[in-house]
C-alpha atoms as a PDB file:
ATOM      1  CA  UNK A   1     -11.235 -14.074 -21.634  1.00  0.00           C
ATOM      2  CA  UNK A   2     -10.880 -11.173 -18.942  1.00  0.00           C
ATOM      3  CA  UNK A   3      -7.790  -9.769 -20.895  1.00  0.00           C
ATOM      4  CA  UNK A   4      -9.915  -9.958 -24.294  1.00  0.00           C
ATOM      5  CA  UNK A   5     -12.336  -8.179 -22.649  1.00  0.00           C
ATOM      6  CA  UNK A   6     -10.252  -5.662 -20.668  1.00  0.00           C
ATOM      7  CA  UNK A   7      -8.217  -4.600 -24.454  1.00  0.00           C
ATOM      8  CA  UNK A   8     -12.155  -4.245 -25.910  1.00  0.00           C
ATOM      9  CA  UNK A   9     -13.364  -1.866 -23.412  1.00  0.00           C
ATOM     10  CA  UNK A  10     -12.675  -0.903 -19.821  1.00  0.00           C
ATOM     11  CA  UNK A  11     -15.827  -0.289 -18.907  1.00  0.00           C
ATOM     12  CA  UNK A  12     -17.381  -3.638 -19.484  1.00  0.00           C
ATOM     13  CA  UNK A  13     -14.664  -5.057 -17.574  1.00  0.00           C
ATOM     14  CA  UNK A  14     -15.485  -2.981 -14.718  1.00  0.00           C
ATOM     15  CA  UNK A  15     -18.998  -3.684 -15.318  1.00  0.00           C
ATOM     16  CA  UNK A  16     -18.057  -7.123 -14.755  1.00  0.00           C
ATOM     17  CA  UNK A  17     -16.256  -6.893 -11.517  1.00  0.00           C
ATOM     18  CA  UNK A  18     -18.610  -4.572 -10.215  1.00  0.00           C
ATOM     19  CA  UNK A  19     -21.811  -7.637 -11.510  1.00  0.00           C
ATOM     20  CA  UNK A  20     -19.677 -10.324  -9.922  1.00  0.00           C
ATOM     21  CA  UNK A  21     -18.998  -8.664  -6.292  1.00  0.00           C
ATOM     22  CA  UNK A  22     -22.251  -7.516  -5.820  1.00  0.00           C
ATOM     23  CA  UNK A  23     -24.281 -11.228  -7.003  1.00  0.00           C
ATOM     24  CA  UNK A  24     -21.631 -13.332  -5.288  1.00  0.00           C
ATOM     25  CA  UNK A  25     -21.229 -10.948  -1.792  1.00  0.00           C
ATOM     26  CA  UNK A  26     -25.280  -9.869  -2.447  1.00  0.00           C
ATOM     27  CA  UNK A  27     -26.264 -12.992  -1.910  1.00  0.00           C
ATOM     28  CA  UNK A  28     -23.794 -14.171   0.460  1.00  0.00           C
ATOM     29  CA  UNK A  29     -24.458 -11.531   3.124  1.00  0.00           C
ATOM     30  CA  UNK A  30     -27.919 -13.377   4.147  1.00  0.00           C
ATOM     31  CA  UNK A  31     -25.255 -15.866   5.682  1.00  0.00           C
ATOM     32  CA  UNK A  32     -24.432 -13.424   8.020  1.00  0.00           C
ATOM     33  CA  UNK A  33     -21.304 -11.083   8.101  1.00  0.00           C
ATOM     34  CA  UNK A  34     -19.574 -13.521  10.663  1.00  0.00           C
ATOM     35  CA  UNK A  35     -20.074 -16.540   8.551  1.00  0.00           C
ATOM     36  CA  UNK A  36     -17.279 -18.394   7.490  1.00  0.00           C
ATOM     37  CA  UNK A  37     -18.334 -19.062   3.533  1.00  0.00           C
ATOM     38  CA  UNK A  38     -18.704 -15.603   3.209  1.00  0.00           C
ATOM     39  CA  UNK A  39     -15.142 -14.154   4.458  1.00  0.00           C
ATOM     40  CA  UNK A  40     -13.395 -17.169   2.517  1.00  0.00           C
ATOM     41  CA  UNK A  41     -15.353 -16.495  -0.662  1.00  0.00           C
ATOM     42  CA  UNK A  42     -14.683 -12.900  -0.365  1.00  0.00           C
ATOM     43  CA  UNK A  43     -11.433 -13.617  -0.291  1.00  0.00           C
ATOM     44  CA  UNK A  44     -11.021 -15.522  -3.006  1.00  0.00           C
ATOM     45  CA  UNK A  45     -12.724 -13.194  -4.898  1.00  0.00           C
ATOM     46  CA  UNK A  46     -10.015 -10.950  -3.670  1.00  0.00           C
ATOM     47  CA  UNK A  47      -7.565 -13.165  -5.034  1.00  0.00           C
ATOM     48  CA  UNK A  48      -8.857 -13.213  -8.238  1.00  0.00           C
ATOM     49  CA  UNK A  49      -8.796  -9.790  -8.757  1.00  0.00           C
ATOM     50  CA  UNK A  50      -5.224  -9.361  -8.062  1.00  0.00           C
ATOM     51  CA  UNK A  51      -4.570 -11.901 -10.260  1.00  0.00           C
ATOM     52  CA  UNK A  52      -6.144 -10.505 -13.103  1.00  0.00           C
ATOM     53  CA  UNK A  53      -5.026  -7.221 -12.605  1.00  0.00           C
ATOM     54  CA  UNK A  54      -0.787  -8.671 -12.086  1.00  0.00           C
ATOM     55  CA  UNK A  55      -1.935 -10.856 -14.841  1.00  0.00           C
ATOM     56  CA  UNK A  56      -2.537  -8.003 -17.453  1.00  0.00           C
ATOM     57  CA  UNK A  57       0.394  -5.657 -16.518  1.00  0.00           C
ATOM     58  CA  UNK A  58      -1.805  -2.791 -14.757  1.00  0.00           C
ATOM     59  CA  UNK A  59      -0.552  -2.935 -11.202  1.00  0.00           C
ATOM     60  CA  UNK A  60       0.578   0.558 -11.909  1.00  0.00           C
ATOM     61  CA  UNK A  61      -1.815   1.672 -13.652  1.00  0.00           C
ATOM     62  CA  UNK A  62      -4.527   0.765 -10.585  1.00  0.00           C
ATOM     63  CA  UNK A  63      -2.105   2.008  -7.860  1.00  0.00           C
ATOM     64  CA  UNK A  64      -1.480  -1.039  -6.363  1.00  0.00           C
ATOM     65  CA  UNK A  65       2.583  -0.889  -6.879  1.00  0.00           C
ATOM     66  CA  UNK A  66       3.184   1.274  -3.917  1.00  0.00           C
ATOM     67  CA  UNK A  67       2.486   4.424  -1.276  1.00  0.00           C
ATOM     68  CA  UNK A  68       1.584   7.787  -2.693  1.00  0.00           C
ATOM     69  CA  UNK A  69       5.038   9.425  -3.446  1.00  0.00           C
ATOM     70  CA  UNK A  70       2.932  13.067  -2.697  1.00  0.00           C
ATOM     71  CA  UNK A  71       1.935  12.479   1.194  1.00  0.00           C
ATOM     72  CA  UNK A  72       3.349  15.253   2.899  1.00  0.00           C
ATOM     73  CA  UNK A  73       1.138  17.244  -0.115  1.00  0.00           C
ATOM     74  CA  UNK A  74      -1.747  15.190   0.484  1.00  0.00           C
ATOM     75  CA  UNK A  75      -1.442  15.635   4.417  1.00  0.00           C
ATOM     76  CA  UNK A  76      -0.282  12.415   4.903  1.00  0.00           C
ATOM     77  CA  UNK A  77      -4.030  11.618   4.436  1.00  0.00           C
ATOM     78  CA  UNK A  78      -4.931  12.672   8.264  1.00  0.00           C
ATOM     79  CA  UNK A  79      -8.526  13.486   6.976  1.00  0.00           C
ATOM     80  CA  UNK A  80      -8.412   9.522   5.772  1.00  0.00           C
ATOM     81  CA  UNK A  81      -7.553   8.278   9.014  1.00  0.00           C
ATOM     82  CA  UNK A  82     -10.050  10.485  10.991  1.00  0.00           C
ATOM     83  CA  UNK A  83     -12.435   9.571   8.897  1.00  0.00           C
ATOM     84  CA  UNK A  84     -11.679   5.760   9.602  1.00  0.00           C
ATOM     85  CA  UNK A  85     -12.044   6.393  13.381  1.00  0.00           C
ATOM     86  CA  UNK A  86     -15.783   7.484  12.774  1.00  0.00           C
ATOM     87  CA  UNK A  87     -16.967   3.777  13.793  1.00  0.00           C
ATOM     88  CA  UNK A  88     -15.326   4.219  16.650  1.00  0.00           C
ATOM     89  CA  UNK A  89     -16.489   7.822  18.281  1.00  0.00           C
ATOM     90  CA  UNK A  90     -19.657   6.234  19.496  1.00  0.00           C
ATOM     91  CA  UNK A  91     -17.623   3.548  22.180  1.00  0.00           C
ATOM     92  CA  UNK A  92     -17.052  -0.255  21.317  1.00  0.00           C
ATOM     93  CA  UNK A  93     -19.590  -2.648  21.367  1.00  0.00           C
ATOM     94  CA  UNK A  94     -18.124  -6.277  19.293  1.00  0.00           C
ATOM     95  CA  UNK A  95     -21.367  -7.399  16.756  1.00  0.00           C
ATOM     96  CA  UNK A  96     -20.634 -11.015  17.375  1.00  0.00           C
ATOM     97  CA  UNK A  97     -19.081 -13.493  19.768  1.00  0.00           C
ATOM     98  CA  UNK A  98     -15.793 -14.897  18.889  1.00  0.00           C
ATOM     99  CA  UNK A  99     -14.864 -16.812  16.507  1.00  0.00           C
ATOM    100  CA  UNK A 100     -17.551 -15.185  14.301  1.00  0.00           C
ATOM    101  CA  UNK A 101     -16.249 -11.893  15.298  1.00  0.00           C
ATOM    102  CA  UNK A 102     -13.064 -12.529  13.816  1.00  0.00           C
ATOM    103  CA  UNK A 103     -14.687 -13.981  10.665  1.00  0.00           C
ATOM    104  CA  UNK A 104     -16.833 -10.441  10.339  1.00  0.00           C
ATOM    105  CA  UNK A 105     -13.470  -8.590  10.895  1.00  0.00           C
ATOM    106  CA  UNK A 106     -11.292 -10.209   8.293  1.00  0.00           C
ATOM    107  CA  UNK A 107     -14.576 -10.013   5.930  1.00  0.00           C
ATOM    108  CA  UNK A 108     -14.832  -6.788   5.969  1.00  0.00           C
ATOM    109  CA  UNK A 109     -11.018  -5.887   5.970  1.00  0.00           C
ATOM    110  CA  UNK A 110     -11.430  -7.356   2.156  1.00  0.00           C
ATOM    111  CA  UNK A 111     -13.874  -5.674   1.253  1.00  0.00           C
ATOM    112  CA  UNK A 112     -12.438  -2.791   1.602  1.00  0.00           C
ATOM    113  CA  UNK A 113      -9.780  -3.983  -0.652  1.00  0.00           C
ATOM    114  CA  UNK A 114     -12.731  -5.846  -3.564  1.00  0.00           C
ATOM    115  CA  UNK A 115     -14.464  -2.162  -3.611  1.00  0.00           C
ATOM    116  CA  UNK A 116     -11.525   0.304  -3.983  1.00  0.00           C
ATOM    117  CA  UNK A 117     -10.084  -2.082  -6.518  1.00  0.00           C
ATOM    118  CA  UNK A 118     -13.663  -1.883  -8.090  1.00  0.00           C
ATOM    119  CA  UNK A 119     -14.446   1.290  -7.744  1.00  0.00           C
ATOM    120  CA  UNK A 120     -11.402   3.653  -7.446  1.00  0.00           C
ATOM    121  CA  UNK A 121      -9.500   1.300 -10.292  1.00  0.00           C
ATOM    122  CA  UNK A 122     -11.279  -0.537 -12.557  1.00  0.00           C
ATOM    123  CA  UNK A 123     -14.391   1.675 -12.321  1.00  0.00           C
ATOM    124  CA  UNK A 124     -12.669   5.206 -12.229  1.00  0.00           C
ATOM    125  CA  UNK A 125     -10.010   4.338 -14.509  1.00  0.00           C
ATOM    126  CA  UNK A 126     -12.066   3.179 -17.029  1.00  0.00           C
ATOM    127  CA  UNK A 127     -14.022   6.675 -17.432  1.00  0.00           C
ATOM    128  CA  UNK A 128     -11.290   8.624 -16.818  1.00  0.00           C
ATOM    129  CA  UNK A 129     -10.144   7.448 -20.527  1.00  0.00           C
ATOM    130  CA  UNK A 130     -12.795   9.179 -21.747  1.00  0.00           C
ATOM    131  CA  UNK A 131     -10.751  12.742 -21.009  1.00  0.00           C
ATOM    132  CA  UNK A 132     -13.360  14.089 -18.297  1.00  0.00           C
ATOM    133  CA  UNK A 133     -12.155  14.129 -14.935  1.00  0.00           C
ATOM    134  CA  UNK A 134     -15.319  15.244 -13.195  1.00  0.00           C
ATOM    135  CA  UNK A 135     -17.228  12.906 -14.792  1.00  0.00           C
ATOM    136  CA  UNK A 136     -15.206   9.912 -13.537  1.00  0.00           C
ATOM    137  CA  UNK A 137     -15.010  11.190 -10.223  1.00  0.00           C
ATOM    138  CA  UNK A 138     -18.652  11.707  -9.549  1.00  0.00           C
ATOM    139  CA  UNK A 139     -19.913   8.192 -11.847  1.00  0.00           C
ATOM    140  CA  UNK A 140     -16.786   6.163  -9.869  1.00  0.00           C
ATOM    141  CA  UNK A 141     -18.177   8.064  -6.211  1.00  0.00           C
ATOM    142  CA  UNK A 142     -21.916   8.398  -6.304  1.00  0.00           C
ATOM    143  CA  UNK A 143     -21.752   4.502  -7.953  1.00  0.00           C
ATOM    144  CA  UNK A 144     -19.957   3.574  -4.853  1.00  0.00           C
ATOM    145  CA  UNK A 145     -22.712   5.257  -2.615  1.00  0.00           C
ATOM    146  CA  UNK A 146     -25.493   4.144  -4.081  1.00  0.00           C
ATOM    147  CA  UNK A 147     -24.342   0.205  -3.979  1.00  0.00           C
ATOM    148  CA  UNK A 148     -24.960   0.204  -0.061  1.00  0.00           C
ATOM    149  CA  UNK A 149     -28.714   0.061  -1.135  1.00  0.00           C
ATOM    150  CA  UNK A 150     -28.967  -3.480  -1.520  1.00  0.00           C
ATOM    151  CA  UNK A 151     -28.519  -3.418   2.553  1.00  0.00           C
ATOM    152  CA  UNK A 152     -31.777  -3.355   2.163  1.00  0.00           C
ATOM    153  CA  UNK A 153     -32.471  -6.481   0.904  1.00  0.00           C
ATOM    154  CA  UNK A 154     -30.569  -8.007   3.752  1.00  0.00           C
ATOM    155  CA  UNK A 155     -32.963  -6.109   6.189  1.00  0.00           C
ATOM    156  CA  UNK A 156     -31.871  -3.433   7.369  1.00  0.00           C
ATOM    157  CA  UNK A 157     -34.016  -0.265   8.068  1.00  0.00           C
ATOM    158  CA  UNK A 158     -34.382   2.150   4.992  1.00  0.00           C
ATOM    159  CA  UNK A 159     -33.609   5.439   7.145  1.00  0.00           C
ATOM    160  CA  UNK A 160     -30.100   3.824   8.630  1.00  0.00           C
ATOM    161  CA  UNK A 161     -29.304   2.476   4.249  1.00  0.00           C
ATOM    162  CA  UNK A 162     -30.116   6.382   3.260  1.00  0.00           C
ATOM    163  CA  UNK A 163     -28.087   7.720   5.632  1.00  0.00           C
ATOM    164  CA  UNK A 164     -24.903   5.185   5.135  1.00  0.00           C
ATOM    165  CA  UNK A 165     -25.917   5.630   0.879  1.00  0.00           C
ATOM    166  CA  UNK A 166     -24.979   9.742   1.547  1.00  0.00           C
ATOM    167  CA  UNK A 167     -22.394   8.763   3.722  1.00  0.00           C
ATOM    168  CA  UNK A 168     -20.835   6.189   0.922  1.00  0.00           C
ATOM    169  CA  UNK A 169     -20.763   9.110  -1.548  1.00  0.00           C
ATOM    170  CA  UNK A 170     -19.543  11.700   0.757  1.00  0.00           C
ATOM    171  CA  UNK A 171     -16.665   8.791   1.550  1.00  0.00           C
ATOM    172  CA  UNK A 172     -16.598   7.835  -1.806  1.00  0.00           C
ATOM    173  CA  UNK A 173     -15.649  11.395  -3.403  1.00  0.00           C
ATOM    174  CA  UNK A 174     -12.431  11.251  -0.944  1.00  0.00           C
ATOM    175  CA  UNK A 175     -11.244   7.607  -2.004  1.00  0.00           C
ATOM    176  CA  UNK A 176     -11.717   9.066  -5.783  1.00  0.00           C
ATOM    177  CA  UNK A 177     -10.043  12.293  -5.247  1.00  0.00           C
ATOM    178  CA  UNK A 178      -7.246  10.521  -3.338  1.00  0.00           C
ATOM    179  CA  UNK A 179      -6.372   8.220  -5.675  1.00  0.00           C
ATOM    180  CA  UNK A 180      -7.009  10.149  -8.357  1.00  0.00           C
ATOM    181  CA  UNK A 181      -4.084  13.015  -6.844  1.00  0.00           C
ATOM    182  CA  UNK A 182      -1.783  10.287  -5.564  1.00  0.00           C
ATOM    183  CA  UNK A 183      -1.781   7.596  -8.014  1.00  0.00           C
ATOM    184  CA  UNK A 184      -1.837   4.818  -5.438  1.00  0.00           C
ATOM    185  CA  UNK A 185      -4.950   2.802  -4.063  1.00  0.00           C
ATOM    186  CA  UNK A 186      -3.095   1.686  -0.586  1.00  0.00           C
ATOM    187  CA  UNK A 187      -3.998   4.617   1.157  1.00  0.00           C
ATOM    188  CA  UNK A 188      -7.769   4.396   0.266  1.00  0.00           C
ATOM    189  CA  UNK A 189      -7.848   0.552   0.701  1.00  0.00           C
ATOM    190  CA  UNK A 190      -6.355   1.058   4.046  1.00  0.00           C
ATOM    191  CA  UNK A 191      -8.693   3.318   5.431  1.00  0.00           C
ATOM    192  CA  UNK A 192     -11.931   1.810   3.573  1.00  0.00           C
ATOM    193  CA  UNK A 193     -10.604  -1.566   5.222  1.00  0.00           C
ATOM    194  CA  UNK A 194     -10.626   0.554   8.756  1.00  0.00           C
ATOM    195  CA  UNK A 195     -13.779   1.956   8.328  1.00  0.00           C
ATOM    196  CA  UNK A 196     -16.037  -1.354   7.438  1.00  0.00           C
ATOM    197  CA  UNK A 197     -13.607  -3.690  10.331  1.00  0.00           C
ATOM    198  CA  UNK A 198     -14.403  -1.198  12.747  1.00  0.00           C
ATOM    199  CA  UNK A 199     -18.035  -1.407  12.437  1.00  0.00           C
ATOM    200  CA  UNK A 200     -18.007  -4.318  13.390  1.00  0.00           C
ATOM    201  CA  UNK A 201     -16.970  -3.201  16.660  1.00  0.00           C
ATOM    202  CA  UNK A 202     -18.870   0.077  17.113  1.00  0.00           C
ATOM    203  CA  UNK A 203     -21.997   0.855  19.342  1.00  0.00           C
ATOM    204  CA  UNK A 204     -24.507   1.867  17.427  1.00  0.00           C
ATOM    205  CA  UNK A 205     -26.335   3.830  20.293  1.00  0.00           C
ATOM    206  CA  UNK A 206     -26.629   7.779  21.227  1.00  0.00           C
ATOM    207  CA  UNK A 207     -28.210   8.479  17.349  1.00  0.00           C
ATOM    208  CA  UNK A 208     -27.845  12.310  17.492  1.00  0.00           C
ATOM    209  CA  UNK A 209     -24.248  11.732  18.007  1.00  0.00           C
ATOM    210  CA  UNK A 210     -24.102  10.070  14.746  1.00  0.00           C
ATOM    211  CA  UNK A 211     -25.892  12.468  13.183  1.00  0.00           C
ATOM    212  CA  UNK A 212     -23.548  15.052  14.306  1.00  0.00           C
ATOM    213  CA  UNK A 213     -20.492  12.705  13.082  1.00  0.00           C
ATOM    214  CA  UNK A 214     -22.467  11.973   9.796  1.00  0.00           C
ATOM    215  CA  UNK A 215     -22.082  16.051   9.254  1.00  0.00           C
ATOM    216  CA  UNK A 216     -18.993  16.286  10.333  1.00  0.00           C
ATOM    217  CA  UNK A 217     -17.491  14.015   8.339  1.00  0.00           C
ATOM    218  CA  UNK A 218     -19.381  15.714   5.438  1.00  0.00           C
ATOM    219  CA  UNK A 219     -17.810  18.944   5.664  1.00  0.00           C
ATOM    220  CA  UNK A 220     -14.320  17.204   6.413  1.00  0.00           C
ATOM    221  CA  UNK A 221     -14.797  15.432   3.298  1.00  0.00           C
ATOM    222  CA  UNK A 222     -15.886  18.123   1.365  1.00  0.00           C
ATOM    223  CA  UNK A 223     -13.130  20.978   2.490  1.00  0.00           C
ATOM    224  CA  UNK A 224     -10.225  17.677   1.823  1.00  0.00           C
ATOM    225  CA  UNK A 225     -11.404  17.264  -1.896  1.00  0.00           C
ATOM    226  CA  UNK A 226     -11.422  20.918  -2.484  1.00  0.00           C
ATOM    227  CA  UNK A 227      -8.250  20.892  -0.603  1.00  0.00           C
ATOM    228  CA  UNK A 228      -6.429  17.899  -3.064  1.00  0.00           C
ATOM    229  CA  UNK A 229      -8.421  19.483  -6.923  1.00  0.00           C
ATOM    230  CA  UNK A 230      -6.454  22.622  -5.696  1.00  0.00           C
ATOM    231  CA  UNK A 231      -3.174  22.060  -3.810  1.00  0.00           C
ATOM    232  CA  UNK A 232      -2.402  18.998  -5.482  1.00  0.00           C
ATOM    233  CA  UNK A 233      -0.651  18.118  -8.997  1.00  0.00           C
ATOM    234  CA  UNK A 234      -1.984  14.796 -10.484  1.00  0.00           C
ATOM    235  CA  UNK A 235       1.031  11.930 -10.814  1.00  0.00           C
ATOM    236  CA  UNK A 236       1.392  11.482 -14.671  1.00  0.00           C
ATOM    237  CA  UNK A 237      -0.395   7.957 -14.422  1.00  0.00           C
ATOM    238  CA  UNK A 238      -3.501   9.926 -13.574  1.00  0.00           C
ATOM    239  CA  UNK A 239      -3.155  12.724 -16.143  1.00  0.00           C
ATOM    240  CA  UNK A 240      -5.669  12.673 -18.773  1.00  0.00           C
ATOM    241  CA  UNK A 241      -3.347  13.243 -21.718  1.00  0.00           C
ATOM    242  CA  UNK A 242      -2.086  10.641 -20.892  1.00  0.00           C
ATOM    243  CA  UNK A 243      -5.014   8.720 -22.862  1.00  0.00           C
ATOM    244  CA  UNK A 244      -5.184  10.914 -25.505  1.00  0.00           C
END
């Protein structure tokens, strides 16, 4: 069915994915992030994903068949790895007691893997086909970013899901323009894996300091994506013509 679907359009599949994670991980999340059902189910969605993906040949083709040949041109993706550290600027203060702390930790080290799979692959992938470039980058990043808005339906205060929804597509454009310049999904899976275990371990106290983190990692974001569109060539697996 999924490889029926994946040879009739792209999109639709991605539309899929992107249906399933949110329902399934939507709905989960009231369980808590350190319950149990939720980190095995997420990883079984995991799982499934993979499978499909080894299943229809495209582990290439979605950067999961190794490291970005182009570091040392993409900086060895320092502004990645700063950028994961964010969670951690404001001190360390664990969200749960163990063992539930390890169950949050392990969550949300997959979903970091279910979203740039999602988002950066199937999603970005699919519209790149269309031959625009821009336009899959800012559909594949500002879809990312705007997904954190069903936080809200798990309670948490609109100001703090507006902020983390800018944050998402600042975030998001660098996962999109890293991938899309390196041709593999590791590096951005990595550091989107850092980012959302480490939360779970940040204090969330001292709120101008995260407002001045919030803009820095704006402007870092910004000045590394101009950085990759014009220091960087694309990996033929990226190249539009490619498609054509």
């Amino acid at each position: 069915m999924m490889k029926k679907l994946y040879e009739k359009s792209e999109i639709t599949f991605a539309i899929l994915w992107i249906v399933i994670y949110t329902v399934c991980i939507g709905n989960l999340r009231r369980l808590g992030d350190d319950s149990p059902v939720l980190m095995i189910s997420l990883i079984v969605i995991c799982a499934l994903m993979f499978l499909c993906v080894r299943a229809l040949g495209t582990m290439e083709y979605y950067g999961l068949t190794g490291w970005a040949g182009n570091s040392r041109a993409m900086l060895c993706f320092i502004p990645l790895w700063i950028i994961a550290s964010i969670n951690l600027w404001n001190g360390i203060s664990p969200d749960y007691p163990m063992p539930g702390l390890a169950c949050a930790a392990v969550m949300m080290a997959f979903v970091g893997f279910a979203e740039e799979l999602i988002f950066r692959g199937f999603l970005f992938k699919a519209i790149l086909k269309s031959g625009s470039v821009k336009k899959a980058v800012i559909i594949s990043s500002v879809t990312f970013g705007l997904g954190h808005i069903l936080n809200l339906l798990n309670g948490q205060d609109f100001v703090e899901t507006l902020v983390q929804v800018v944050f998402a597509v600042a975030v998001g454009f660098v996962f999109t323009m890293v991938f899309y310049k390196g041709g593999s999904l590791w590096p951005c899976i990595l550091a989107h894996s850092l980012i959302d275990v480490t939360s779970v371990f940040s204090s969330g106290e001292a709120p101008l300091l995260e407002w001045i983190i919030h803009i820095a990692v704006f402007i870092l974001a910004v000045g590394y994506c101009l950085y990759l569109a014009g220091h960087v060539e694309t990996p033929p697996v990226n190249r539009v013509e490619m498609y054509r």
